[in-house]
PDB file of N, CA and C in Angstrom:
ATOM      1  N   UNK A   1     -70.050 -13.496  33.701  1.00  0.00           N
ATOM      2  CA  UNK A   1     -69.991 -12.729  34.929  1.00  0.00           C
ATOM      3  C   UNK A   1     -71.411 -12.522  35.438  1.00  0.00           C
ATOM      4  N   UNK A   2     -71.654 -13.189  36.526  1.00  0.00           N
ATOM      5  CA  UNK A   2     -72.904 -12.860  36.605  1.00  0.00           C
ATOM      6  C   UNK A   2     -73.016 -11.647  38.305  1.00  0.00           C
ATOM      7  N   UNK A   3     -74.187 -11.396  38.640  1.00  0.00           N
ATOM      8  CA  UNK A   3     -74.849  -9.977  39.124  1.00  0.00           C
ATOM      9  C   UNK A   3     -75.208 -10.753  40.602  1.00  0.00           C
ATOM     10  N   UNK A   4     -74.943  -9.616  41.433  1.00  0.00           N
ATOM     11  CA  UNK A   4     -75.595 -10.661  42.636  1.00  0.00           C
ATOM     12  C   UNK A   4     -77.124 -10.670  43.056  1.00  0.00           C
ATOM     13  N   UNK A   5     -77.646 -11.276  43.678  1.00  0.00           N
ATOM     14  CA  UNK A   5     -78.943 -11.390  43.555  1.00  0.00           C
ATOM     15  C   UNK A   5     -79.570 -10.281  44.158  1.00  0.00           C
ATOM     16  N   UNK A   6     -78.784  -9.194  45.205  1.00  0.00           N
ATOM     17  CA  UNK A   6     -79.692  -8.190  45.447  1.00  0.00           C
ATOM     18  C   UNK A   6     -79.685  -6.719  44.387  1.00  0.00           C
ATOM     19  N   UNK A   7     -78.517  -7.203  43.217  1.00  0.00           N
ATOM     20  CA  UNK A   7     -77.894  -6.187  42.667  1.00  0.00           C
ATOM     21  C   UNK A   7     -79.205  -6.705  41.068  1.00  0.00           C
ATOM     22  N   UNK A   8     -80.391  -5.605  41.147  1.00  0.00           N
ATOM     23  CA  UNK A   8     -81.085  -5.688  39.447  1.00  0.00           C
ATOM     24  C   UNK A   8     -80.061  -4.998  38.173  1.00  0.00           C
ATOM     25  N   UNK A   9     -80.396  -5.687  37.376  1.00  0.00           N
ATOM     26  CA  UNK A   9     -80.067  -5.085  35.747  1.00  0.00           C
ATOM     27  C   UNK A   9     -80.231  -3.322  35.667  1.00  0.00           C
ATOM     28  N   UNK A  10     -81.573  -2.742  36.525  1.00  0.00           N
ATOM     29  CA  UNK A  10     -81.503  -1.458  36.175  1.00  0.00           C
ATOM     30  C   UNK A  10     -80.913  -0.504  37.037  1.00  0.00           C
ATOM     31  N   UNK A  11     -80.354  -1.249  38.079  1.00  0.00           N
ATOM     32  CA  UNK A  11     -79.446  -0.364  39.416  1.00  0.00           C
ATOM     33  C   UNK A  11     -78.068  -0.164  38.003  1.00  0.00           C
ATOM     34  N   UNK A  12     -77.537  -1.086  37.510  1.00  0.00           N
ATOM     35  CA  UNK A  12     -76.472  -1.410  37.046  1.00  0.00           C
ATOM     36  C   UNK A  12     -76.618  -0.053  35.905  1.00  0.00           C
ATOM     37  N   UNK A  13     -77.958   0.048  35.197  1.00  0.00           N
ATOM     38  CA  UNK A  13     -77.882   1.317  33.728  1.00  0.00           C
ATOM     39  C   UNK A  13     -78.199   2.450  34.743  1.00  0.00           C
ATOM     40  N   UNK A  14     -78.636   2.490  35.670  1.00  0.00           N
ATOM     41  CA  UNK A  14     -78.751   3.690  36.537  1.00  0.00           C
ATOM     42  C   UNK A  14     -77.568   4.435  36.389  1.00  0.00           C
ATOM     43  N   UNK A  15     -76.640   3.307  36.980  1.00  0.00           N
ATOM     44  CA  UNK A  15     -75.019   4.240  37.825  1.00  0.00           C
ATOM     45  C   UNK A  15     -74.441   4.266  36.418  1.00  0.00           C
ATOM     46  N   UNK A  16     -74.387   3.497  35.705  1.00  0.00           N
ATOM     47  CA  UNK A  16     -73.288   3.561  34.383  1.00  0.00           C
ATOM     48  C   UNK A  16     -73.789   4.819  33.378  1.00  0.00           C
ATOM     49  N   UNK A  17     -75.088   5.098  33.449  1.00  0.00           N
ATOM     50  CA  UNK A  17     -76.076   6.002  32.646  1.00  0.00           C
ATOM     51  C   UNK A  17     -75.338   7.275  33.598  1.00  0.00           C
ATOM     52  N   UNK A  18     -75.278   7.087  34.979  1.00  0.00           N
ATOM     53  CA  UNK A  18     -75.334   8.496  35.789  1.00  0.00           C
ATOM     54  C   UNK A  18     -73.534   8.693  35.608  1.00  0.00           C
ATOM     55  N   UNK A  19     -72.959   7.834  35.593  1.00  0.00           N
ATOM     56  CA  UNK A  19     -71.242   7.916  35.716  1.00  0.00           C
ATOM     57  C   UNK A  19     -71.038   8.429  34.144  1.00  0.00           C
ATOM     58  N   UNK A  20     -71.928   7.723  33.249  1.00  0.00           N
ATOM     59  CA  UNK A  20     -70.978   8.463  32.002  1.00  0.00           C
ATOM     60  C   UNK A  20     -70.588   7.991  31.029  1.00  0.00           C
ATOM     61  N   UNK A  21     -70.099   6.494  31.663  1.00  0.00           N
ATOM     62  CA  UNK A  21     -69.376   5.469  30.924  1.00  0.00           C
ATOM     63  C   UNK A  21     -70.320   4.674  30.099  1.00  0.00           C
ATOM     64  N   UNK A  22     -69.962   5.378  28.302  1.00  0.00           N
ATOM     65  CA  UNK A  22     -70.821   4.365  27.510  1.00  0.00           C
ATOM     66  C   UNK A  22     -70.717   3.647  27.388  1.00  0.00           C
ATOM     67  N   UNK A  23     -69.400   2.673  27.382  1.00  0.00           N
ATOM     68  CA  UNK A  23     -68.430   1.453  27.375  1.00  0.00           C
ATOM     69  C   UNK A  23     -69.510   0.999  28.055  1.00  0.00           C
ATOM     70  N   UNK A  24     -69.143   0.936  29.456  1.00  0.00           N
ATOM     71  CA  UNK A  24     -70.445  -0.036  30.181  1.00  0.00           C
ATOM     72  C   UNK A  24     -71.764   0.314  29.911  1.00  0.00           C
ATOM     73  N   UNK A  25     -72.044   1.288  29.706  1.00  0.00           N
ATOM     74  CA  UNK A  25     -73.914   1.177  29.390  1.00  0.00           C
ATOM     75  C   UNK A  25     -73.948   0.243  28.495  1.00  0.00           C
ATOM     76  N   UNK A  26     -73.215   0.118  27.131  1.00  0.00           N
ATOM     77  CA  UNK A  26     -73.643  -0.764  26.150  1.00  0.00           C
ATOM     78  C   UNK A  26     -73.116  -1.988  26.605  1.00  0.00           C
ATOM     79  N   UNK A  27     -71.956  -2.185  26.937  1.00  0.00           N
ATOM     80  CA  UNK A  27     -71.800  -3.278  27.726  1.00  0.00           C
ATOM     81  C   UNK A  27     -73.019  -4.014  28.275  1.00  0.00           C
ATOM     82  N   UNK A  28     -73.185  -3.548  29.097  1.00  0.00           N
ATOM     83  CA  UNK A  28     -74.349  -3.731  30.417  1.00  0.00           C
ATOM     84  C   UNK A  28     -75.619  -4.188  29.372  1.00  0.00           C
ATOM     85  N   UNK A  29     -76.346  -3.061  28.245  1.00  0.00           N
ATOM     86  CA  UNK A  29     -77.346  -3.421  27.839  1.00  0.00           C
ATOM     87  C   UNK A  29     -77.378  -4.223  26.676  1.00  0.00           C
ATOM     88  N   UNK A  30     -75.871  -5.172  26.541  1.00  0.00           N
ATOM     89  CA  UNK A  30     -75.850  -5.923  25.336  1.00  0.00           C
ATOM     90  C   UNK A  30     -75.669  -7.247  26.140  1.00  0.00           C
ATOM     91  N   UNK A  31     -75.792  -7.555  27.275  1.00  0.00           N
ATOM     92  CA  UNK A  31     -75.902  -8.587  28.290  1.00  0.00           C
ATOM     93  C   UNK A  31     -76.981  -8.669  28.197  1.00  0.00           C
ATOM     94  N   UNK A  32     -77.748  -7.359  28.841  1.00  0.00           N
ATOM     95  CA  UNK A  32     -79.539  -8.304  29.177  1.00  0.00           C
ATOM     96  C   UNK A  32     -79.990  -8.062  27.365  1.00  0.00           C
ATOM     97  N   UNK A  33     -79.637  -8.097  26.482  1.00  0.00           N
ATOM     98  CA  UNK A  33     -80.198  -8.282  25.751  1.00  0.00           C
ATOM     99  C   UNK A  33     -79.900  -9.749  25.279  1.00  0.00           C
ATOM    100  N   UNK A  34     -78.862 -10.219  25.780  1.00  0.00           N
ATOM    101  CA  UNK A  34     -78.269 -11.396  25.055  1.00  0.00           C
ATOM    102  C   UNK A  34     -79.209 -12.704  26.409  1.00  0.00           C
ATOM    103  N   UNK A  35     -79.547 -12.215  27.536  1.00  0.00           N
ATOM    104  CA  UNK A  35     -80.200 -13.110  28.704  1.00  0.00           C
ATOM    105  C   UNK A  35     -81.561 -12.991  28.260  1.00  0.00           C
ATOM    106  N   UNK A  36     -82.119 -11.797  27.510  1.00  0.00           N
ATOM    107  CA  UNK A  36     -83.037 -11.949  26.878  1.00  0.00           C
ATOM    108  C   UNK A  36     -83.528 -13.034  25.713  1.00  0.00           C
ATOM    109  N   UNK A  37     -82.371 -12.864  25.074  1.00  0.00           N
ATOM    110  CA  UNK A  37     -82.377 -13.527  23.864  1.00  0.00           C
ATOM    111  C   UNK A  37     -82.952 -14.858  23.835  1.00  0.00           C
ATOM    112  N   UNK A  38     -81.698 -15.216  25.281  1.00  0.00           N
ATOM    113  CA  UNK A  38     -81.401 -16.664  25.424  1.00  0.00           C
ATOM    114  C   UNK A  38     -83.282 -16.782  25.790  1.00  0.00           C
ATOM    115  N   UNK A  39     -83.547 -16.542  26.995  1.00  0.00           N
ATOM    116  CA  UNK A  39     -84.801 -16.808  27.986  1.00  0.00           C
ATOM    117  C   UNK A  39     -86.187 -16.767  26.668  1.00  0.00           C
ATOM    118  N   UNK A  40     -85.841 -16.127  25.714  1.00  0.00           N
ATOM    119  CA  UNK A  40     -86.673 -16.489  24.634  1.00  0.00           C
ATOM    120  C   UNK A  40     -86.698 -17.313  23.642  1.00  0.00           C
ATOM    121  N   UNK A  41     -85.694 -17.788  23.357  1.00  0.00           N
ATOM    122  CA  UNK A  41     -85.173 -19.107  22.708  1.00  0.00           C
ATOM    123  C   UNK A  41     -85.654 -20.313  23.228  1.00  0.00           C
ATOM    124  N   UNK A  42     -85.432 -20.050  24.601  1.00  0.00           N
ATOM    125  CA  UNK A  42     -85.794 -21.497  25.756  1.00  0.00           C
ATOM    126  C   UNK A  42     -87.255 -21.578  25.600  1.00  0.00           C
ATOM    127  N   UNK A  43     -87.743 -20.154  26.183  1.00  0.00           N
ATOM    128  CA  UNK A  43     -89.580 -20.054  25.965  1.00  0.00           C
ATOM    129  C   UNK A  43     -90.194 -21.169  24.421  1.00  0.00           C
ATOM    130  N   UNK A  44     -89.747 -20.151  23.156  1.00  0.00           N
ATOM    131  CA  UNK A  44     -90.138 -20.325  21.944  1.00  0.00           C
ATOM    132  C   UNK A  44     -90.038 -21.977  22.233  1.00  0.00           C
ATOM    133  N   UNK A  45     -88.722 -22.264  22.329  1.00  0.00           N
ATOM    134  CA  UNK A  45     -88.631 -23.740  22.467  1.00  0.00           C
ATOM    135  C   UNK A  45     -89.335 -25.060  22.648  1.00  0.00           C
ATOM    136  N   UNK A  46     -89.702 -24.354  24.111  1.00  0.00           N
ATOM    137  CA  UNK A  46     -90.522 -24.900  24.767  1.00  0.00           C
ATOM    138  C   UNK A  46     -91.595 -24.938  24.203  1.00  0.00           C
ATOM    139  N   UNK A  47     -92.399 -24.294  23.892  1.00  0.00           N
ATOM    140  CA  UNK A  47     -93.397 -24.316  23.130  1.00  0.00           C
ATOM    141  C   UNK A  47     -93.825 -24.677  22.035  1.00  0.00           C
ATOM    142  N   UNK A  48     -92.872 -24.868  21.333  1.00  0.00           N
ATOM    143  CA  UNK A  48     -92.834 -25.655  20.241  1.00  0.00           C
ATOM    144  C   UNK A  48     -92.717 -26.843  20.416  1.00  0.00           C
ATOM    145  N   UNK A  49     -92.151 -27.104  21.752  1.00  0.00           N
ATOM    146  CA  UNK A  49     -92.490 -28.921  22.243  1.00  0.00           C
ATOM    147  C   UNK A  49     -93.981 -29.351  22.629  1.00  0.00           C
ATOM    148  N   UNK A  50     -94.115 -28.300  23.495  1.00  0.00           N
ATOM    149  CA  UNK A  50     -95.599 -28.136  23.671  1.00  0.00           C
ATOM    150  C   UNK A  50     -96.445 -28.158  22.197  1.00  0.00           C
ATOM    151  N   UNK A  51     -96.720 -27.541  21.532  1.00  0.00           N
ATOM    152  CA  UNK A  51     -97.319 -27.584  20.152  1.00  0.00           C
ATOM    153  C   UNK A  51     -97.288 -29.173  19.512  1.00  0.00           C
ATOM    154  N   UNK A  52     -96.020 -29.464  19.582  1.00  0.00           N
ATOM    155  CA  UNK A  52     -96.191 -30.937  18.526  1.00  0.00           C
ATOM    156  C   UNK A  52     -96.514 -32.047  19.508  1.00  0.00           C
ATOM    157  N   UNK A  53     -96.667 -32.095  20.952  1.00  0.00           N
ATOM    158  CA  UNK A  53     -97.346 -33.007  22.188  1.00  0.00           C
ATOM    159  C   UNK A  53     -98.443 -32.672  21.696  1.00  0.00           C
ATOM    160  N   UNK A  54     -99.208 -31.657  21.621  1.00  0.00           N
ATOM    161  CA  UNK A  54    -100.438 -31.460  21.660  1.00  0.00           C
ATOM    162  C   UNK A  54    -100.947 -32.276  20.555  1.00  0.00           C
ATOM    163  N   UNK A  55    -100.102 -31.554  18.700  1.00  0.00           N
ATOM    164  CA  UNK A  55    -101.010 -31.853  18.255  1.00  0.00           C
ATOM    165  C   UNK A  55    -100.785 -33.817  17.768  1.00  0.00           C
ATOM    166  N   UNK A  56     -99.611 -34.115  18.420  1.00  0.00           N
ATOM    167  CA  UNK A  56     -99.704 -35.581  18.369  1.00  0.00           C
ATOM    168  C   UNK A  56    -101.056 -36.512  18.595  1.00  0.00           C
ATOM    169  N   UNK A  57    -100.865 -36.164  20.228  1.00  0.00           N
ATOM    170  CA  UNK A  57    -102.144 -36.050  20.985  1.00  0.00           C
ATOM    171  C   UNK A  57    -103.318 -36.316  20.462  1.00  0.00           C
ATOM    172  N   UNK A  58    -103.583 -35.047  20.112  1.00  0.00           N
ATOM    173  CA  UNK A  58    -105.180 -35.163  19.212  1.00  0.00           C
ATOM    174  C   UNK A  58    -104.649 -35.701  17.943  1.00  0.00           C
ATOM    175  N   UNK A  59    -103.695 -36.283  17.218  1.00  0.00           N
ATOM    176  CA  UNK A  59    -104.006 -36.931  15.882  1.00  0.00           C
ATOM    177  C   UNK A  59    -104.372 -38.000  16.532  1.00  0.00           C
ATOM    178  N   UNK A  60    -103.957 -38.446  17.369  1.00  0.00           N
ATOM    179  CA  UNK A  60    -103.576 -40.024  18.479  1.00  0.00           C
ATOM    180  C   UNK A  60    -105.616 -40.114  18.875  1.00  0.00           C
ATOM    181  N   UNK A  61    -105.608 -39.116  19.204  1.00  0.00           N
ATOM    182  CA  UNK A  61    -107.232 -39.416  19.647  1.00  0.00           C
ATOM    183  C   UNK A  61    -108.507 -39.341  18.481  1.00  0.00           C
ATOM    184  N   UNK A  62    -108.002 -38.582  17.075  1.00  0.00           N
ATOM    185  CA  UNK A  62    -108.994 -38.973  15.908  1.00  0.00           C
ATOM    186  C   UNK A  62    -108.974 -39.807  15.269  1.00  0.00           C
ATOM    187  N   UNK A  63    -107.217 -40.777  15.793  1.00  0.00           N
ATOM    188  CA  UNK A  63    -107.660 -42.301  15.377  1.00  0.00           C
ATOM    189  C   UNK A  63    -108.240 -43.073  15.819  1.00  0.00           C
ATOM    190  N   UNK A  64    -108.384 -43.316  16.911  1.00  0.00           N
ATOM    191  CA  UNK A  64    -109.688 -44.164  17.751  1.00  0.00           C
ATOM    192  C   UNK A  64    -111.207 -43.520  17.611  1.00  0.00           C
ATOM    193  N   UNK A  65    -111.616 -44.622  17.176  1.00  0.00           N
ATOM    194  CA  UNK A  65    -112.883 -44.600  16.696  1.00  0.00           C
ATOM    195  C   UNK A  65    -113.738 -44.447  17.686  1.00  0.00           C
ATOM    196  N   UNK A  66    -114.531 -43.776  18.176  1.00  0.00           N
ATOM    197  CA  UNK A  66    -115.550 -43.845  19.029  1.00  0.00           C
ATOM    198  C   UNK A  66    -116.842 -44.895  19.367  1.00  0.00           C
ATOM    199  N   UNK A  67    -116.268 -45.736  20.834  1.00  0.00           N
ATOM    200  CA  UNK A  67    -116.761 -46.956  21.166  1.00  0.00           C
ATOM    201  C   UNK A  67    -118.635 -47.078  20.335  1.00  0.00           C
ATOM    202  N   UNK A  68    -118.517 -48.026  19.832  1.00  0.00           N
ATOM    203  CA  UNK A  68    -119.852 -48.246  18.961  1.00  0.00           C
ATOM    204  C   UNK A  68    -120.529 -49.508  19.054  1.00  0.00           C
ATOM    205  N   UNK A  69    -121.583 -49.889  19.611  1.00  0.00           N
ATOM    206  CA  UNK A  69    -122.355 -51.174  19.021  1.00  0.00           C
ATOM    207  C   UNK A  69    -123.647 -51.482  18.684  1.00  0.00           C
ATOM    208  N   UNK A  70    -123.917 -51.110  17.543  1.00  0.00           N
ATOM    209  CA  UNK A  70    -124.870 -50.974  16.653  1.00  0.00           C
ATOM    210  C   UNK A  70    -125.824 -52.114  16.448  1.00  0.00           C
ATOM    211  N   UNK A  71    -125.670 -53.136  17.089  1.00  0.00           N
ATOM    212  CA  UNK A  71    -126.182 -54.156  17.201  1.00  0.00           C
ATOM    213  C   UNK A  71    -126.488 -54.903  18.517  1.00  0.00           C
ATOM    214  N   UNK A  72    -126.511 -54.014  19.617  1.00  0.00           N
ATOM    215  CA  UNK A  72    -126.693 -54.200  20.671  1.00  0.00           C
ATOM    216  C   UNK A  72    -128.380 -54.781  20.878  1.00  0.00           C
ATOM    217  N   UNK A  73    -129.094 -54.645  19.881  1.00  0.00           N
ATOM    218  CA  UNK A  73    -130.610 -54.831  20.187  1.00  0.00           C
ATOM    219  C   UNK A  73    -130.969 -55.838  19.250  1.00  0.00           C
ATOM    220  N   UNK A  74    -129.779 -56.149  18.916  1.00  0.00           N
ATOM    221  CA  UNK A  74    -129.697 -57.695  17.954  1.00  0.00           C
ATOM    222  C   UNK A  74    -130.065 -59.181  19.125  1.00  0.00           C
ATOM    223  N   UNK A  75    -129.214 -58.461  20.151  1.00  0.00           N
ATOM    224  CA  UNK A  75    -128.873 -59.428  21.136  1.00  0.00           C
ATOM    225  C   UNK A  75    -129.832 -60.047  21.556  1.00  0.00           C
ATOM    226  N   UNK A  76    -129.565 -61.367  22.255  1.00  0.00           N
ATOM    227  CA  UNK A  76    -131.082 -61.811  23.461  1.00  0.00           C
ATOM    228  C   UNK A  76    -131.188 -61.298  23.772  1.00  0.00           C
ATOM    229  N   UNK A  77    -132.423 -61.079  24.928  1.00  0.00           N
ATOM    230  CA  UNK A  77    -132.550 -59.961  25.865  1.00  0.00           C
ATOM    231  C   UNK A  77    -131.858 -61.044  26.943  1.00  0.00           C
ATOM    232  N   UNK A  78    -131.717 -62.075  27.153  1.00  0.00           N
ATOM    233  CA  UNK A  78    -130.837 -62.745  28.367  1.00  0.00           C
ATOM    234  C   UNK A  78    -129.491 -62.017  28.498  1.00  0.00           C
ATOM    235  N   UNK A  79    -128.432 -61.771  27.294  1.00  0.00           N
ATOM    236  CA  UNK A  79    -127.337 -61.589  26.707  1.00  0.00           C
ATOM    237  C   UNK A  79    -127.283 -59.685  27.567  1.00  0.00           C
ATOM    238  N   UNK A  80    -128.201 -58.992  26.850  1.00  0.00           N
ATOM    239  CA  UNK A  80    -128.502 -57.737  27.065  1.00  0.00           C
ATOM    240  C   UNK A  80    -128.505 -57.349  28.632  1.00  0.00           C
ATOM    241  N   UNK A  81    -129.546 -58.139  29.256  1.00  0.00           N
ATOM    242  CA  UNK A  81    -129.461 -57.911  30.207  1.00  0.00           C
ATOM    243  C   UNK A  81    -128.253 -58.257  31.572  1.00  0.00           C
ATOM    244  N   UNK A  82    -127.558 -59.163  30.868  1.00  0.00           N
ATOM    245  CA  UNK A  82    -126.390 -59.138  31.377  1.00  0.00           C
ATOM    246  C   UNK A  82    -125.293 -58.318  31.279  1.00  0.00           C
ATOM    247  N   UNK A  83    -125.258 -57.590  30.384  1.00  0.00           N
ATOM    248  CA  UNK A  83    -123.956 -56.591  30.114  1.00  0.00           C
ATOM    249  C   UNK A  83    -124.600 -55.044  30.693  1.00  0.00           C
ATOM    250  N   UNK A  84    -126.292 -54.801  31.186  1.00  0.00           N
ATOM    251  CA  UNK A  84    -126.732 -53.984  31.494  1.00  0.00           C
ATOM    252  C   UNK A  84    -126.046 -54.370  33.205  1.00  0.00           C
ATOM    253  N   UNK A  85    -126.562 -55.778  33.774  1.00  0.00           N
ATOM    254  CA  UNK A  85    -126.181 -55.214  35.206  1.00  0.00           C
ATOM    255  C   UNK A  85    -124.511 -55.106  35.482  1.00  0.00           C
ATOM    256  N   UNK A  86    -123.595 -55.813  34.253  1.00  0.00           N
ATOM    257  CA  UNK A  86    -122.553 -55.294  34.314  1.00  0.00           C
ATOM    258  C   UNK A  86    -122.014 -54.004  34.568  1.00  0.00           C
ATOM    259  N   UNK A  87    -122.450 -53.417  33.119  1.00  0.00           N
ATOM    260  CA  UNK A  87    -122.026 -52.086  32.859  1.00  0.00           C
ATOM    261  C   UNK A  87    -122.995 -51.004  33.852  1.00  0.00           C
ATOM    262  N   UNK A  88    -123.952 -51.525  34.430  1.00  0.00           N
ATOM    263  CA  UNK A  88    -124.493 -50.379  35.583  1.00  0.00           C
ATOM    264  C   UNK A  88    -124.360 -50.649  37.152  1.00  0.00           C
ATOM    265  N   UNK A  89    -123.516 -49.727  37.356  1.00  0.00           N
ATOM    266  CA  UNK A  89    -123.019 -50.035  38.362  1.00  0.00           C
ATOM    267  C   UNK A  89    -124.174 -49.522  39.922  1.00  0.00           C
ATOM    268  N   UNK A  90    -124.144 -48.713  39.633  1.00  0.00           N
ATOM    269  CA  UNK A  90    -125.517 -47.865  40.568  1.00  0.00           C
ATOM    270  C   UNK A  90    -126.490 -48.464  40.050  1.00  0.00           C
ATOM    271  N   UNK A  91    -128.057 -48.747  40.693  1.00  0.00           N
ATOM    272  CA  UNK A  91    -129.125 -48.565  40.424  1.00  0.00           C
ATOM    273  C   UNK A  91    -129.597 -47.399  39.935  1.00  0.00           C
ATOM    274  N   UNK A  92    -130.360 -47.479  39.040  1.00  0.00           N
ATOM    275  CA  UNK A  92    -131.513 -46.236  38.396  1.00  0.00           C
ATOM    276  C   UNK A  92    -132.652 -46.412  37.986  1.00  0.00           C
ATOM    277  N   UNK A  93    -133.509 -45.603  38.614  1.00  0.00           N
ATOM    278  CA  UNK A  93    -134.687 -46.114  38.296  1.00  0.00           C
ATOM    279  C   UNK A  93    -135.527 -44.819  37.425  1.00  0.00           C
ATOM    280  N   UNK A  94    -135.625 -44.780  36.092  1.00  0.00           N
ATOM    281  CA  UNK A  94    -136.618 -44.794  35.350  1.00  0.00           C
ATOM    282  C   UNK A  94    -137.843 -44.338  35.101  1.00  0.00           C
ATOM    283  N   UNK A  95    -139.038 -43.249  34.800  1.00  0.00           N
ATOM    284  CA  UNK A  95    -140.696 -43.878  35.472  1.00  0.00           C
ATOM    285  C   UNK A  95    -140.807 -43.565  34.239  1.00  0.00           C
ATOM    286  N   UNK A  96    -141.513 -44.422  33.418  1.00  0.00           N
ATOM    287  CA  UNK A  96    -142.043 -44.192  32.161  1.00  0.00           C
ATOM    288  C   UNK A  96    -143.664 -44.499  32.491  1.00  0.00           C
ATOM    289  N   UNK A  97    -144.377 -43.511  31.706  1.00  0.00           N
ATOM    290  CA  UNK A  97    -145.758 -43.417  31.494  1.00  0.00           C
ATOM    291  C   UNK A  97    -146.455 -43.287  30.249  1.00  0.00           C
ATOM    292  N   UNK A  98    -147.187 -44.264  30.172  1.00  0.00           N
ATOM    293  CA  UNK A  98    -147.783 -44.310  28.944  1.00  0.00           C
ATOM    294  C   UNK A  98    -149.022 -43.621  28.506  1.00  0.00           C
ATOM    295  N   UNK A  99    -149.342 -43.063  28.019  1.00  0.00           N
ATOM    296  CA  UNK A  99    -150.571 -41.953  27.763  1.00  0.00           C
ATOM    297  C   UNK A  99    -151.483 -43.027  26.381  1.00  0.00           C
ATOM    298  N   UNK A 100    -152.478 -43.170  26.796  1.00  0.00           N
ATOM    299  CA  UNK A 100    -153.792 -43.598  25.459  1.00  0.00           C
ATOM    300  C   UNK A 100    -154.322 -42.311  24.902  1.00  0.00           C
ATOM    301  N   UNK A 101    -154.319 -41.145  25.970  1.00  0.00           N
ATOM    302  CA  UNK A 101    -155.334 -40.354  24.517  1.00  0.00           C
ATOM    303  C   UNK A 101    -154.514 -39.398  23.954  1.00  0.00           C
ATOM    304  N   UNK A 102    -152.957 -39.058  24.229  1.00  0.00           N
ATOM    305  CA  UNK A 102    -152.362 -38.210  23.228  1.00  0.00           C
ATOM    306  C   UNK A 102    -151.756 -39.674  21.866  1.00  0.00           C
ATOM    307  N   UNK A 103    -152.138 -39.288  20.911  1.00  0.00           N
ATOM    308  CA  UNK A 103    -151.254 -39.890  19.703  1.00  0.00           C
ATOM    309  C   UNK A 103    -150.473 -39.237  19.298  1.00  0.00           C
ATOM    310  N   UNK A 104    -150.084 -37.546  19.892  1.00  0.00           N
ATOM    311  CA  UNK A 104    -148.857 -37.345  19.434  1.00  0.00           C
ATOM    312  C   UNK A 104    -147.534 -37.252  20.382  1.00  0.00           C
ATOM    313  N   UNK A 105    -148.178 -37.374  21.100  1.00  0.00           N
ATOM    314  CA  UNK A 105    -146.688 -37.765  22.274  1.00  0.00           C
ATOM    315  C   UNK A 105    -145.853 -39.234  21.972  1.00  0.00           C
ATOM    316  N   UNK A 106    -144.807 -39.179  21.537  1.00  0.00           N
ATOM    317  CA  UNK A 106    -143.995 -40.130  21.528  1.00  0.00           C
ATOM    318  C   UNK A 106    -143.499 -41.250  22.733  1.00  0.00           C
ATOM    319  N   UNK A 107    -143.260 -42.430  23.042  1.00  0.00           N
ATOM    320  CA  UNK A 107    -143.132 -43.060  24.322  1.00  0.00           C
ATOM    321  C   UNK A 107    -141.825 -43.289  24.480  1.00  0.00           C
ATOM    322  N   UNK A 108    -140.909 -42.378  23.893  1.00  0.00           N
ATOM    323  CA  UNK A 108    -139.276 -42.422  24.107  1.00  0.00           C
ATOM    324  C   UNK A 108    -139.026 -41.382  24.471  1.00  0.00           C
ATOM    325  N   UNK A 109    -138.686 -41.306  25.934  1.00  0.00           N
ATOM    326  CA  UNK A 109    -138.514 -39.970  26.961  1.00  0.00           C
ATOM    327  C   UNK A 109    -136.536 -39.579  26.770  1.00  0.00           C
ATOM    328  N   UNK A 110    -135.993 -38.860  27.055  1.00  0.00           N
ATOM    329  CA  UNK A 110    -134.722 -38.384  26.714  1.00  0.00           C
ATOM    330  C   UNK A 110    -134.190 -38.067  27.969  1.00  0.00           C
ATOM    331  N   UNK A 111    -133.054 -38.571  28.626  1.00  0.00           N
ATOM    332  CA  UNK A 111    -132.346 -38.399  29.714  1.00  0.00           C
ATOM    333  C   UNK A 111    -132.993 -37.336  30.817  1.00  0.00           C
ATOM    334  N   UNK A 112    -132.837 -36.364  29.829  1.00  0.00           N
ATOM    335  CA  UNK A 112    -133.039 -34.760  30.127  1.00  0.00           C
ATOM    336  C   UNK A 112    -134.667 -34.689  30.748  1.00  0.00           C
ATOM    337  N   UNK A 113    -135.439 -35.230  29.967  1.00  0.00           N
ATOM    338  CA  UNK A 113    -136.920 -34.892  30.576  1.00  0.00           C
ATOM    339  C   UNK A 113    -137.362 -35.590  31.642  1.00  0.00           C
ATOM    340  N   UNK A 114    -136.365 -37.235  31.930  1.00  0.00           N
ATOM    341  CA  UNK A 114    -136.772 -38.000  33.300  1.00  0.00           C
ATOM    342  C   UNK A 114    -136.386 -37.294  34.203  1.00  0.00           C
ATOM    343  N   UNK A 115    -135.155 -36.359  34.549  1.00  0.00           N
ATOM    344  CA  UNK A 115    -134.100 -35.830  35.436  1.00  0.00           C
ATOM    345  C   UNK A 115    -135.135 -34.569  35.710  1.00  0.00           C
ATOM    346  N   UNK A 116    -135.951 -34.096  34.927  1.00  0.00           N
ATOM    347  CA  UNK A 116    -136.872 -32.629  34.799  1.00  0.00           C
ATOM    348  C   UNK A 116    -137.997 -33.032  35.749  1.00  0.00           C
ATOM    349  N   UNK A 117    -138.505 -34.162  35.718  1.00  0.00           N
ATOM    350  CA  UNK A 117    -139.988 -34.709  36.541  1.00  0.00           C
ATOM    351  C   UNK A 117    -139.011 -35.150  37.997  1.00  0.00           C
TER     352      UNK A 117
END
C-alpha cells in the first residue's frame, strides 16, 4: 500500500499518534522501518559492488608494470633521436649553461630549475 506523494510518513504518526490508534502507529512505524530496511540493504549493496570494482581495479593496475627502458642510452643516437621527435610532440627548448669555475655545480639541471630561470 503505498502513500501519496503529497501525503509524508510523519503527517501519517502525527494523526495516528493524535487519534489514539496504536494498531496503526505501530502499523505505520513498522512500514517505514521495513522501507528503511530495504533502502539500506540496496545502499550497503551497492557499495559493496562499489568496493570489489574498486579494489579489482587497483589489483588490475599493480599488475602492469610501469613503462621502463633502461637501455634507452644504449641506443644510436640516430635510433634515439628518432623516437625523441616521435615521442615529442611540441617543441622545447632547453638552455643549458656550462660554468668552468664552479667544480661543484653539477651540469644536470632538473625539470624544475629550467621552468624556475
Amino acid at each position: 500500500m503505498g502513500l501519496p506523494n503529497s501525503v509524508r510518513w510523519w503527517h501519517l504518526l502525527g494523526f495516528f499518534f493524535l487519534a489514539g490508534s496504536r494498531d496503526l502507529y505501530r502499523w505505520t512505524l513498522n512500514k517505514i522501518r521495513e522501507s528503511y530496511d530495504r533502502t539500506c540493504d540496496s545502499l550497503n549493496s551497492f557499495i559493496r559492488t562499489i568496493r570489489v570494482t574498486c579494489c579489482c581495479c587497483l589489483h588490475m593496475l599493480r599488475l602492469a608494470p610501469s613503462p621502463k627502458f633502461g637501455r634507452f642510452g644504449d641506443l644510436p643516437l640516430e635510433i634515439r633521436q628518432l623516437i625523441w621527435q616521435f615521442a615529442a610532440t611540441e617543441p622545447r627548448v632547453i638552455e643549458l649553461r656550462h660554468t668552468v669555475n664552479c667544480p661543484s655545480r653539477n651540469n644536470v639541471l632538473s625539470s624544475d630549475e629550467v621552468e624556475d630561470r
